[in-house]
PDB file of N, CA and C in Angstrom:
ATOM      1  N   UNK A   1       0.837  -1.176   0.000  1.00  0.00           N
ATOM      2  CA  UNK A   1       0.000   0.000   0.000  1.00  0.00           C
ATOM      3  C   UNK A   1       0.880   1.235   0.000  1.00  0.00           C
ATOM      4  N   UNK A   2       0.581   2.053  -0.965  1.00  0.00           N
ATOM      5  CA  UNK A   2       1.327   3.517  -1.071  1.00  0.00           C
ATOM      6  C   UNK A   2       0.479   4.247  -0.185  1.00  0.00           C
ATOM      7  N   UNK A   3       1.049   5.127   0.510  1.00  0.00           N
ATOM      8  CA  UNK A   3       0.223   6.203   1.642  1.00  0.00           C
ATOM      9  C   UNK A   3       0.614   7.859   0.760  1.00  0.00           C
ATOM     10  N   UNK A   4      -0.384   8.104   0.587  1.00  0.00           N
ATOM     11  CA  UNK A   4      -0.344   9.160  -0.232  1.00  0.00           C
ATOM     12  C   UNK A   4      -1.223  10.214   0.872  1.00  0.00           C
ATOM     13  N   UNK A   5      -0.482  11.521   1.557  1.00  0.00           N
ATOM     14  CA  UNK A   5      -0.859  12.266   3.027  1.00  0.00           C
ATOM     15  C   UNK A   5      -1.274  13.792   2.042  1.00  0.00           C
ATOM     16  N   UNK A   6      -2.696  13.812   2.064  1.00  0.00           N
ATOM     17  CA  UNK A   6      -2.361  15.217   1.451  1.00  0.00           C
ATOM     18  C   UNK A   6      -2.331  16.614   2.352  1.00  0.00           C
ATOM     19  N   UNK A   7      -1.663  16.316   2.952  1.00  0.00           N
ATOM     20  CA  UNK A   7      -1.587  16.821   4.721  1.00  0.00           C
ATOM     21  C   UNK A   7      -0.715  17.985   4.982  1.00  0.00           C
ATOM     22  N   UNK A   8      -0.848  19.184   5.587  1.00  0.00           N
ATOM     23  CA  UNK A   8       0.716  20.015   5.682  1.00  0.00           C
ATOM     24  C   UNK A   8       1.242  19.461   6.759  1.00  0.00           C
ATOM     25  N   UNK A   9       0.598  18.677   7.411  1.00  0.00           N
ATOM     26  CA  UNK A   9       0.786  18.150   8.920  1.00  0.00           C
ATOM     27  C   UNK A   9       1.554  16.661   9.088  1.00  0.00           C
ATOM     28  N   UNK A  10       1.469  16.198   7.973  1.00  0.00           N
ATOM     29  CA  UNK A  10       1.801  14.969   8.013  1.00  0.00           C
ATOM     30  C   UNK A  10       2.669  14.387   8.668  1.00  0.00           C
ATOM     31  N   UNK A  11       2.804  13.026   9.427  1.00  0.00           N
ATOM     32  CA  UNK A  11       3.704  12.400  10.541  1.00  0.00           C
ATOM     33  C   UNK A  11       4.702  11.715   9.691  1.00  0.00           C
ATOM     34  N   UNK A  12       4.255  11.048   8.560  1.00  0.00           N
ATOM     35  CA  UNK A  12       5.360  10.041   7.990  1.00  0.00           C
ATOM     36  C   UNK A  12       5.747  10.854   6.445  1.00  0.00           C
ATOM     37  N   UNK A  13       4.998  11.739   6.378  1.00  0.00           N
ATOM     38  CA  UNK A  13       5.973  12.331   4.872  1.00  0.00           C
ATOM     39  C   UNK A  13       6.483  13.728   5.391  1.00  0.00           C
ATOM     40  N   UNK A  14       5.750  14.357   6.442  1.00  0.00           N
ATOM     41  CA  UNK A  14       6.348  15.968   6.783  1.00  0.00           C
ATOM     42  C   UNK A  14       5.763  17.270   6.046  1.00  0.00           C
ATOM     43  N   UNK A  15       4.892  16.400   5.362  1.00  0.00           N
ATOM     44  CA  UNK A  15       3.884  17.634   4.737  1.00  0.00           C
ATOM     45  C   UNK A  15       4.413  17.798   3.250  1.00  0.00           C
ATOM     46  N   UNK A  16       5.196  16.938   2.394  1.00  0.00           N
ATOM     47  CA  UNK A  16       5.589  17.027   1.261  1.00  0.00           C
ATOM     48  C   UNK A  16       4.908  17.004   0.306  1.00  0.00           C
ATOM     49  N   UNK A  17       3.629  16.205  -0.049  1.00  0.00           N
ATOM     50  CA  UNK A  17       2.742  16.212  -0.374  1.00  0.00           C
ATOM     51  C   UNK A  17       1.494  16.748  -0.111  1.00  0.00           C
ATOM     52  N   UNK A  18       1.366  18.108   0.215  1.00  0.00           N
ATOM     53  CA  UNK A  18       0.165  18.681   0.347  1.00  0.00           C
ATOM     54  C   UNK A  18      -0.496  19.303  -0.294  1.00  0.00           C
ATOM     55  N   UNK A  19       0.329  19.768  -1.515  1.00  0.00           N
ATOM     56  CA  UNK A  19      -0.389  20.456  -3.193  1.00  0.00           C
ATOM     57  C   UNK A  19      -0.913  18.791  -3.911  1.00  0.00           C
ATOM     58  N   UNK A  20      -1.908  19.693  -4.191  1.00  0.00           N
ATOM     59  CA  UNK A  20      -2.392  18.281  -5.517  1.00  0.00           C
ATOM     60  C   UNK A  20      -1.667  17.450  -6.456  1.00  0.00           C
ATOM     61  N   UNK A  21      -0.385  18.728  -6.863  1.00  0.00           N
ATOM     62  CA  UNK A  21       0.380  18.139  -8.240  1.00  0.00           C
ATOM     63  C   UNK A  21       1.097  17.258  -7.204  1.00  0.00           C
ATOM     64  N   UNK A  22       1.988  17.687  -5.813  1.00  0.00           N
ATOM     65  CA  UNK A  22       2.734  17.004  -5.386  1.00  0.00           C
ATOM     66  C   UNK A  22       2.424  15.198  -5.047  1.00  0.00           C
ATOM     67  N   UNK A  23       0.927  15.714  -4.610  1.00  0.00           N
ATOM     68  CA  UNK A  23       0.202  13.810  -3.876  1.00  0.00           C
ATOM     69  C   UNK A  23       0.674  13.042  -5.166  1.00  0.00           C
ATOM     70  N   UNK A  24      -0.343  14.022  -5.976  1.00  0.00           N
ATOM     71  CA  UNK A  24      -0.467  12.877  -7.739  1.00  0.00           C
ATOM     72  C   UNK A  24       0.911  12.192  -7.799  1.00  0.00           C
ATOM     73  N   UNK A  25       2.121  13.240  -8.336  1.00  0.00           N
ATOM     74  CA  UNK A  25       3.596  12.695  -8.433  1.00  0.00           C
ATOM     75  C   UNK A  25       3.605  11.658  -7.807  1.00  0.00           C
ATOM     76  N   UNK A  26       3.670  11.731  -6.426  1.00  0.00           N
ATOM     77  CA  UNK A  26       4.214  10.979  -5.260  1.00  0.00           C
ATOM     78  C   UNK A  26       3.379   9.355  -5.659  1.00  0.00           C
ATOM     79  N   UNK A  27       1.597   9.818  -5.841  1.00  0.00           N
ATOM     80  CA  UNK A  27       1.345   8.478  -6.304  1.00  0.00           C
ATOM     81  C   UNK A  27       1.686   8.189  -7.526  1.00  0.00           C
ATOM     82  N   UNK A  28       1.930   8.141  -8.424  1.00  0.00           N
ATOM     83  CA  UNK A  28       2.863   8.178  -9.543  1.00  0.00           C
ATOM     84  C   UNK A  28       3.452   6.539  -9.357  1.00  0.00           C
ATOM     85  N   UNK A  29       4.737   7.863  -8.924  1.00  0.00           N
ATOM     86  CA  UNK A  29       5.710   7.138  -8.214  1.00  0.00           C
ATOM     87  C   UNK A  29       5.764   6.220  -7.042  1.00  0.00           C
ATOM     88  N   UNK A  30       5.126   5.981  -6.472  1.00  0.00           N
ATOM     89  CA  UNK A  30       4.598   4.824  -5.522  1.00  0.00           C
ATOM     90  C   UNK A  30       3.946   3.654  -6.554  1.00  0.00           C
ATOM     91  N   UNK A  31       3.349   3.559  -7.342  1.00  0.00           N
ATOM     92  CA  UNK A  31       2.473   2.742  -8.391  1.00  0.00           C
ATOM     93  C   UNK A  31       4.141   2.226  -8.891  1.00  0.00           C
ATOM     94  N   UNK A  32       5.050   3.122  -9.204  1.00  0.00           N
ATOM     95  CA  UNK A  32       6.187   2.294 -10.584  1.00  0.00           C
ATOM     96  C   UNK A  32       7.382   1.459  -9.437  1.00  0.00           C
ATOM     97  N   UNK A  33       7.152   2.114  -7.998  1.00  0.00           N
ATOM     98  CA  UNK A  33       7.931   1.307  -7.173  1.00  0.00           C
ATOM     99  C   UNK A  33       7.296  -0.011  -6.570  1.00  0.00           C
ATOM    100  N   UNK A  34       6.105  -0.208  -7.129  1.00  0.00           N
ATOM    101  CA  UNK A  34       5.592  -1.553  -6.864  1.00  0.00           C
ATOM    102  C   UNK A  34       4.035  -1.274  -5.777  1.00  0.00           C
ATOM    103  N   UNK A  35       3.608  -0.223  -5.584  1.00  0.00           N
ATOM    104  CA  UNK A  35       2.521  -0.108  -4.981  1.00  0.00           C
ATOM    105  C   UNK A  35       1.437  -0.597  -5.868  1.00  0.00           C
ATOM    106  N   UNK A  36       0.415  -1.614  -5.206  1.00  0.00           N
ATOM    107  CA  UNK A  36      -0.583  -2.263  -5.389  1.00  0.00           C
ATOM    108  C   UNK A  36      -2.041  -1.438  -5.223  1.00  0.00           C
ATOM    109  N   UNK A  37      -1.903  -0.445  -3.957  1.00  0.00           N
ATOM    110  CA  UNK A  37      -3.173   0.288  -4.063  1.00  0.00           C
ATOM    111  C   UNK A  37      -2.726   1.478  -3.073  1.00  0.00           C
ATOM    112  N   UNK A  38      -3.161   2.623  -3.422  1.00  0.00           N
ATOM    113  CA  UNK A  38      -3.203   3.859  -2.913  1.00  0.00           C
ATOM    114  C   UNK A  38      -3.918   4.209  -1.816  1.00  0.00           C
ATOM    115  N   UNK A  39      -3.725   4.625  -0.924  1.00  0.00           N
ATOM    116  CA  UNK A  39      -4.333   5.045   1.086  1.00  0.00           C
ATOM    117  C   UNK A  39      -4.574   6.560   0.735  1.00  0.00           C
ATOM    118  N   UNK A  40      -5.533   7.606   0.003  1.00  0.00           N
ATOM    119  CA  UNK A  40      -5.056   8.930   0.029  1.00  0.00           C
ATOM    120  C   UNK A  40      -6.161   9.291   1.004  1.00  0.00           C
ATOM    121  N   UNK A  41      -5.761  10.159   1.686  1.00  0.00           N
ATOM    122  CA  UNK A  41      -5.825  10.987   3.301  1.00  0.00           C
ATOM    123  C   UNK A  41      -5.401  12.439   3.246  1.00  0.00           C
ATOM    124  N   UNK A  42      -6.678  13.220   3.978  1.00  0.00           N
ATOM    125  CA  UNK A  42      -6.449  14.762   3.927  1.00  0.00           C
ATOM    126  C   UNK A  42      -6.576  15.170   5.157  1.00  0.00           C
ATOM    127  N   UNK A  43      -6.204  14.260   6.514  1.00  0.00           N
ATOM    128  CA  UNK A  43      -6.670  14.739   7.590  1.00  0.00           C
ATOM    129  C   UNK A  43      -5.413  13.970   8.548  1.00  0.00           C
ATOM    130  N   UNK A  44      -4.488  14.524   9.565  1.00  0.00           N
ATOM    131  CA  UNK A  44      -3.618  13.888   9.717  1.00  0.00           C
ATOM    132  C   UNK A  44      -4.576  13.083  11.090  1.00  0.00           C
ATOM    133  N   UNK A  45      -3.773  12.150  11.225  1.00  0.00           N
ATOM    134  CA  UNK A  45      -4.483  11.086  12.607  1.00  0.00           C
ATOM    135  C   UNK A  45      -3.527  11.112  13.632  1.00  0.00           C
ATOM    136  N   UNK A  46      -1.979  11.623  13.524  1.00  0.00           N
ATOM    137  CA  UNK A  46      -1.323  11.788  14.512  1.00  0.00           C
ATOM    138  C   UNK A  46      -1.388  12.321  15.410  1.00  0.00           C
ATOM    139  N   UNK A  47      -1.341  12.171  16.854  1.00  0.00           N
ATOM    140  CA  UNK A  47      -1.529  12.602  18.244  1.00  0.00           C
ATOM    141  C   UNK A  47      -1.473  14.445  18.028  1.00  0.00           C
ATOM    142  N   UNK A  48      -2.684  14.519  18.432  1.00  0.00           N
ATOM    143  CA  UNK A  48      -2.351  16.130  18.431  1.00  0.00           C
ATOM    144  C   UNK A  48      -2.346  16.934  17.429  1.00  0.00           C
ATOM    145  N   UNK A  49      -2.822  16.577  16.652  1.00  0.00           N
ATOM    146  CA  UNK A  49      -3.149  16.795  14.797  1.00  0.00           C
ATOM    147  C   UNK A  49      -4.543  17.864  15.350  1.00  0.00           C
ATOM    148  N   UNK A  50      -4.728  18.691  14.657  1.00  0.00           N
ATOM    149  CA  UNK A  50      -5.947  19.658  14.755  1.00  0.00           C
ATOM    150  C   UNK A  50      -6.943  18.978  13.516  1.00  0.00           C
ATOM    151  N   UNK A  51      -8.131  18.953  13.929  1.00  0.00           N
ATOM    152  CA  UNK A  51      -9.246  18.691  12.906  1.00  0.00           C
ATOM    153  C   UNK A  51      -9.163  19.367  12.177  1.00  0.00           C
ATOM    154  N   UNK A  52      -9.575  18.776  10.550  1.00  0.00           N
ATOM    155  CA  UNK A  52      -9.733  19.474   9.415  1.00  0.00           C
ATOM    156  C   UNK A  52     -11.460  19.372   8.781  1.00  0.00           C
ATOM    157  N   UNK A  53     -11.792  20.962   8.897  1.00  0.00           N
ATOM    158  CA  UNK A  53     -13.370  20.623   8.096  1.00  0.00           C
ATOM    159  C   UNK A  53     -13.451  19.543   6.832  1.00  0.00           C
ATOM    160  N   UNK A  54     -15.455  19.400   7.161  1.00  0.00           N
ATOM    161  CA  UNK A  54     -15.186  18.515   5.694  1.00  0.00           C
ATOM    162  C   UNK A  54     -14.618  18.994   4.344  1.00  0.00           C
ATOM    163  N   UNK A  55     -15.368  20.459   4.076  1.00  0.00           N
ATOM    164  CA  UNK A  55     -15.079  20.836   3.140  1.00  0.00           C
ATOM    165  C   UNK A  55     -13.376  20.485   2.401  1.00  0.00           C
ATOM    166  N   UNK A  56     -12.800  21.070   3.566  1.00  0.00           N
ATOM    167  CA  UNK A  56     -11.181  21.122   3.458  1.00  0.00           C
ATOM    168  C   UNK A  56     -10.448  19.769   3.335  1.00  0.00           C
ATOM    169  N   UNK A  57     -11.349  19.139   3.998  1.00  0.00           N
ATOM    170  CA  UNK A  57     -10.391  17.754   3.411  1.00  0.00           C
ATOM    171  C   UNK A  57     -11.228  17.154   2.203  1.00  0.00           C
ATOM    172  N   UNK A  58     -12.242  17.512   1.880  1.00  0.00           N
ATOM    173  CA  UNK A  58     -13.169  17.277   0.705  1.00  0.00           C
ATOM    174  C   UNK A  58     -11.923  17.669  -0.322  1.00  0.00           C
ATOM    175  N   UNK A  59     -11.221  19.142  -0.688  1.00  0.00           N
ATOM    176  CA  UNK A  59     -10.754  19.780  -1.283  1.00  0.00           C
ATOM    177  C   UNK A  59      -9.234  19.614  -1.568  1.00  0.00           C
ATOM    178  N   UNK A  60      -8.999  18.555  -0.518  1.00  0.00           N
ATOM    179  CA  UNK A  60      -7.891  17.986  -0.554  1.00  0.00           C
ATOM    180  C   UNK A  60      -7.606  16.731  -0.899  1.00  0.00           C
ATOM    181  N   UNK A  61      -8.679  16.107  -1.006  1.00  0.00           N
ATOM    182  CA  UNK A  61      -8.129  14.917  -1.716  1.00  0.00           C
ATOM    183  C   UNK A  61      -9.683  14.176  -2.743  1.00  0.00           C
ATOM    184  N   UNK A  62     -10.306  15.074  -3.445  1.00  0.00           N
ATOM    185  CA  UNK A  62     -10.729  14.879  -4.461  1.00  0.00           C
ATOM    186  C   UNK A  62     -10.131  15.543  -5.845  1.00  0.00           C
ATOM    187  N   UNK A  63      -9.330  16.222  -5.633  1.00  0.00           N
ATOM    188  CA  UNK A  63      -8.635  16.631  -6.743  1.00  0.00           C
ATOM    189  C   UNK A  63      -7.620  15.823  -7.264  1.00  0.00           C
ATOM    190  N   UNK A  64      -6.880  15.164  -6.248  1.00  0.00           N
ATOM    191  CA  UNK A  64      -6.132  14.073  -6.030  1.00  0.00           C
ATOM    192  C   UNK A  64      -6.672  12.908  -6.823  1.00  0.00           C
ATOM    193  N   UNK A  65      -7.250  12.417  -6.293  1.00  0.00           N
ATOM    194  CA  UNK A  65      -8.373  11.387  -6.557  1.00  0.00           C
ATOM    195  C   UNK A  65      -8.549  11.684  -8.183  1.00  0.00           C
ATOM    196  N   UNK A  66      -9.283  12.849  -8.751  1.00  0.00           N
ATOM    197  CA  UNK A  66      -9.677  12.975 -10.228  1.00  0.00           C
ATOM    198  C   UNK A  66      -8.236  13.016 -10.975  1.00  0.00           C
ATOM    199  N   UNK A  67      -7.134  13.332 -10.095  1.00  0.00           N
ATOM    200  CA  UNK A  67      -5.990  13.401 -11.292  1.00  0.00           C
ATOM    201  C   UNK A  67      -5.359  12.138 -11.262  1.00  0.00           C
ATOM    202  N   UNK A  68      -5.572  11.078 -10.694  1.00  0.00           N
ATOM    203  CA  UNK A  68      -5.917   9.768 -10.601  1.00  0.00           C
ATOM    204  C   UNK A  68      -6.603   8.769 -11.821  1.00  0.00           C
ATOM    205  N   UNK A  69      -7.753   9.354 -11.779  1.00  0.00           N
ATOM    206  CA  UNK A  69      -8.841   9.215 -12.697  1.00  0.00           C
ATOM    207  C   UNK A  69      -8.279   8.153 -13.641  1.00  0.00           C
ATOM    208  N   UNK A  70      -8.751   6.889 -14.302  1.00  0.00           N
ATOM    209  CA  UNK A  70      -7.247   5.831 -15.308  1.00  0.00           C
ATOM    210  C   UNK A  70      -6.683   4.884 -14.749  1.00  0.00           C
ATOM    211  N   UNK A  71      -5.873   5.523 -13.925  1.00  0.00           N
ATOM    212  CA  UNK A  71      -4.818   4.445 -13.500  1.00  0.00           C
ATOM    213  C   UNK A  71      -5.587   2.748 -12.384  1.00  0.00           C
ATOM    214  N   UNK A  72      -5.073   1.917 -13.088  1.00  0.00           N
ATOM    215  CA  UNK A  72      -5.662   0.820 -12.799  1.00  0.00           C
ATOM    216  C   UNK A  72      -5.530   0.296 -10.914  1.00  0.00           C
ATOM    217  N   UNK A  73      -4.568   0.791 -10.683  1.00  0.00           N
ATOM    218  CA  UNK A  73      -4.595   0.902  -9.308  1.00  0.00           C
ATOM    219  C   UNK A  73      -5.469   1.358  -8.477  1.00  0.00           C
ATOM    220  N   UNK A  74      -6.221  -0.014  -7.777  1.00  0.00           N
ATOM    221  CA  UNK A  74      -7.451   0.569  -6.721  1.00  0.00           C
ATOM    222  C   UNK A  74      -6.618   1.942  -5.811  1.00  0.00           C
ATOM    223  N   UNK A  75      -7.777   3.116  -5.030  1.00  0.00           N
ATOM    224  CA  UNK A  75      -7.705   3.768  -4.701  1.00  0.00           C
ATOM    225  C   UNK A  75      -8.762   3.499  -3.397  1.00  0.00           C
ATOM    226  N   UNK A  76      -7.707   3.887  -1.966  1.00  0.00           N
ATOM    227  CA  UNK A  76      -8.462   3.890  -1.112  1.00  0.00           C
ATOM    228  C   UNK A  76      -8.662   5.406  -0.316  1.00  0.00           C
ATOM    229  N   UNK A  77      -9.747   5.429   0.169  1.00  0.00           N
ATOM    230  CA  UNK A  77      -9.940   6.760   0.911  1.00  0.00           C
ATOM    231  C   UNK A  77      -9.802   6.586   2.552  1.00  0.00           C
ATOM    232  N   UNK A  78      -8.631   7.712   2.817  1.00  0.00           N
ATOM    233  CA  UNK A  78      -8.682   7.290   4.899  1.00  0.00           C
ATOM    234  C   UNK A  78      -9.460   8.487   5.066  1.00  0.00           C
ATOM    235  N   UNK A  79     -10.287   8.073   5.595  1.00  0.00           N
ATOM    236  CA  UNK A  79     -11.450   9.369   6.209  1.00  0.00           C
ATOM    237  C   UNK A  79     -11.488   8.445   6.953  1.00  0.00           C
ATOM    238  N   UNK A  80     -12.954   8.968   8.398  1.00  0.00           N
ATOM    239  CA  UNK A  80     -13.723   8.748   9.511  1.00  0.00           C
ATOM    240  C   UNK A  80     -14.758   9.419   8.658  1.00  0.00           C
ATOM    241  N   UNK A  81     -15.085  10.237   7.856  1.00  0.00           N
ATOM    242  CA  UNK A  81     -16.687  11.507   7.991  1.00  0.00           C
ATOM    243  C   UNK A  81     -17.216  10.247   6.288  1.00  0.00           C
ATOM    244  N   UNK A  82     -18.251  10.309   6.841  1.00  0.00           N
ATOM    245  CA  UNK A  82     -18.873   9.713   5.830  1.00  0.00           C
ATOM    246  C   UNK A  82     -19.237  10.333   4.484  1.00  0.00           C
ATOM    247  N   UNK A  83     -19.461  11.582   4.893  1.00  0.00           N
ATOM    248  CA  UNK A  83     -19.696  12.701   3.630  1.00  0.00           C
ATOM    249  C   UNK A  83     -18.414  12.480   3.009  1.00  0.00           C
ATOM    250  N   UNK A  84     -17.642  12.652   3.628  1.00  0.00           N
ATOM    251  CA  UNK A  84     -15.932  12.608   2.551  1.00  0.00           C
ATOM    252  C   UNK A  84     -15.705  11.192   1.872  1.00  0.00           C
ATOM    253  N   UNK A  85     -16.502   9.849   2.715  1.00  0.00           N
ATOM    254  CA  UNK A  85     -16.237   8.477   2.183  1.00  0.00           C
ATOM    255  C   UNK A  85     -17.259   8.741   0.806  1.00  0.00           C
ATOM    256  N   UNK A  86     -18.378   8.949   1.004  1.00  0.00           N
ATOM    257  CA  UNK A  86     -19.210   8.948  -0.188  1.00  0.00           C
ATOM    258  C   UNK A  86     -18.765   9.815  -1.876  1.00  0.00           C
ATOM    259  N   UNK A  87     -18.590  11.259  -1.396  1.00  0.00           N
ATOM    260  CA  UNK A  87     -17.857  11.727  -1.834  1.00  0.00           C
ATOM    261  C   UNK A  87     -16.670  11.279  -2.942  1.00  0.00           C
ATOM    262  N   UNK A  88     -15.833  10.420  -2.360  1.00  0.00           N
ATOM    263  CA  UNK A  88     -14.501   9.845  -2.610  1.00  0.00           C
ATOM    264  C   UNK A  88     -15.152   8.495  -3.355  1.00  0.00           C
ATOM    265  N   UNK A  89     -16.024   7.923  -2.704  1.00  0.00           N
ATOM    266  CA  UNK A  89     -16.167   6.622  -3.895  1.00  0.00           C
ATOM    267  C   UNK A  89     -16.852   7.184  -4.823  1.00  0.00           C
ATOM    268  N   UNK A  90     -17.733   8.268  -4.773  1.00  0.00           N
ATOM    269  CA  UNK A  90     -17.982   9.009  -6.203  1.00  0.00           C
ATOM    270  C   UNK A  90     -17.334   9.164  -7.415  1.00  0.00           C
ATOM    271  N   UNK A  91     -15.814   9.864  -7.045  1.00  0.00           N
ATOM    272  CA  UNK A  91     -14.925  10.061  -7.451  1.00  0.00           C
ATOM    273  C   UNK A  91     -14.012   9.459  -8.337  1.00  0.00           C
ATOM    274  N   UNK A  92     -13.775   8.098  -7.530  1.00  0.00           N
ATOM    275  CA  UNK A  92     -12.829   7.192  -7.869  1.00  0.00           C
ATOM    276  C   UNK A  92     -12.465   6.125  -7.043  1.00  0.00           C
ATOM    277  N   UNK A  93     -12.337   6.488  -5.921  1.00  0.00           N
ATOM    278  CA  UNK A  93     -12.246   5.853  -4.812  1.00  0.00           C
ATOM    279  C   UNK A  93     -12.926   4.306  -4.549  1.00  0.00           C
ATOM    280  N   UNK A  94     -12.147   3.082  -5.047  1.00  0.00           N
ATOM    281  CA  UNK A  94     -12.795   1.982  -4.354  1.00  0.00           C
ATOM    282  C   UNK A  94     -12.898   1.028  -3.283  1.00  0.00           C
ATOM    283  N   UNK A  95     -12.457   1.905  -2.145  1.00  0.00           N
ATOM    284  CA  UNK A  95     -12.702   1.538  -1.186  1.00  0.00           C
ATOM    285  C   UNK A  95     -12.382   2.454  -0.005  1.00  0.00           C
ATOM    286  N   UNK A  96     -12.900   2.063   1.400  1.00  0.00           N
ATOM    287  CA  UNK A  96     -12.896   3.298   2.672  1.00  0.00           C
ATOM    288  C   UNK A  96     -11.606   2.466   3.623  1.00  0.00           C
ATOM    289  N   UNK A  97     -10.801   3.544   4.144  1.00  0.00           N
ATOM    290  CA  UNK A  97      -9.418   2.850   5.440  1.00  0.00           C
ATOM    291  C   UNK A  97     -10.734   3.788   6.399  1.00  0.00           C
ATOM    292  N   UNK A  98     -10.878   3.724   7.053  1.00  0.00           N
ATOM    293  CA  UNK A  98     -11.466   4.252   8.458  1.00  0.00           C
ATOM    294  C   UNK A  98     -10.899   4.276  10.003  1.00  0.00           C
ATOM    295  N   UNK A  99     -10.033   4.646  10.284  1.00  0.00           N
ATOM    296  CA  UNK A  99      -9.221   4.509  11.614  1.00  0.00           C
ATOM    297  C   UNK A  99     -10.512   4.341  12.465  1.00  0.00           C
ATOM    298  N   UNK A 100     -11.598   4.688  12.652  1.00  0.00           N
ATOM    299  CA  UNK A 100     -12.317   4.833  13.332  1.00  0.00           C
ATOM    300  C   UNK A 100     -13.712   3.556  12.985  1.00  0.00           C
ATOM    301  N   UNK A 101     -13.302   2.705  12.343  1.00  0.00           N
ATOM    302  CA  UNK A 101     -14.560   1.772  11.703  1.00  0.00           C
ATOM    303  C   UNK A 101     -15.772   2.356  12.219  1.00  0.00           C
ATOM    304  N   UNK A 102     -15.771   3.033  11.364  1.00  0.00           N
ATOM    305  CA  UNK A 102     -17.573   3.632  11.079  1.00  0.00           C
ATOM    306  C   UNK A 102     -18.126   4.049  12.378  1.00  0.00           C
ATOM    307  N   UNK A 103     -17.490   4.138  13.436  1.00  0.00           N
ATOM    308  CA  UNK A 103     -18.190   4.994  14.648  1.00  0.00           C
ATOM    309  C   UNK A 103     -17.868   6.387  14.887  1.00  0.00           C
ATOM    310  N   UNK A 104     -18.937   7.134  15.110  1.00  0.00           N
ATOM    311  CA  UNK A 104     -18.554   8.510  15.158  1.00  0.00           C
ATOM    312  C   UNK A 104     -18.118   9.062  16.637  1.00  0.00           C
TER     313      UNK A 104
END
């Protein structure tokens, strides 16, 4: 699994990927190093991470997602908010990571 963070906050990339063009690249390049399916996430989960509205993480990783759009590699969405899961399998997205399995 490629973890694609579209995060400024991010714990395991540092916020490198938080422009659209940057995620896309990054998944790109995760797909030609042997990634099987994509984790993309607009909300960091690390201790102490500040919440991100829906909108904002809506805006962060459906653009992602559409520049995606093709590539045969399933695409998963890490949300908790269901509006953003629905959203995202709209999109492209075939399937939900949920840190939180579906409880609010």
């Amino acid at each position: 699994m490629g973890i694609v963070n579209v995060t400024p906050d991010s714990f395991s990339d540092g916020g490198h990927h938080a422009s659209t063009q940057a995620a896309i690249d990054h998944a790109l390049r995760l797909i030609e190093e042997g990634a099987d399916l994509l984790d993309i996430g607009g909300e960091s989960t690390r201790p102490g991470a500040a919440m991100v509205g829906e909108q904002e993480e809506l805006d962060r990783v459906l653009p992602v997602i559409a520049g995606l759009r093709g590539i045969a590699t399933p695409i998963s969405i890490d949300t908790y908010k269901p509006s953003v899961m629905r959203a995202a399998l709209s999109a492209g997205a075939s399937m939900v990571n949920d840190v939180n399995a579906l409880q609010t």
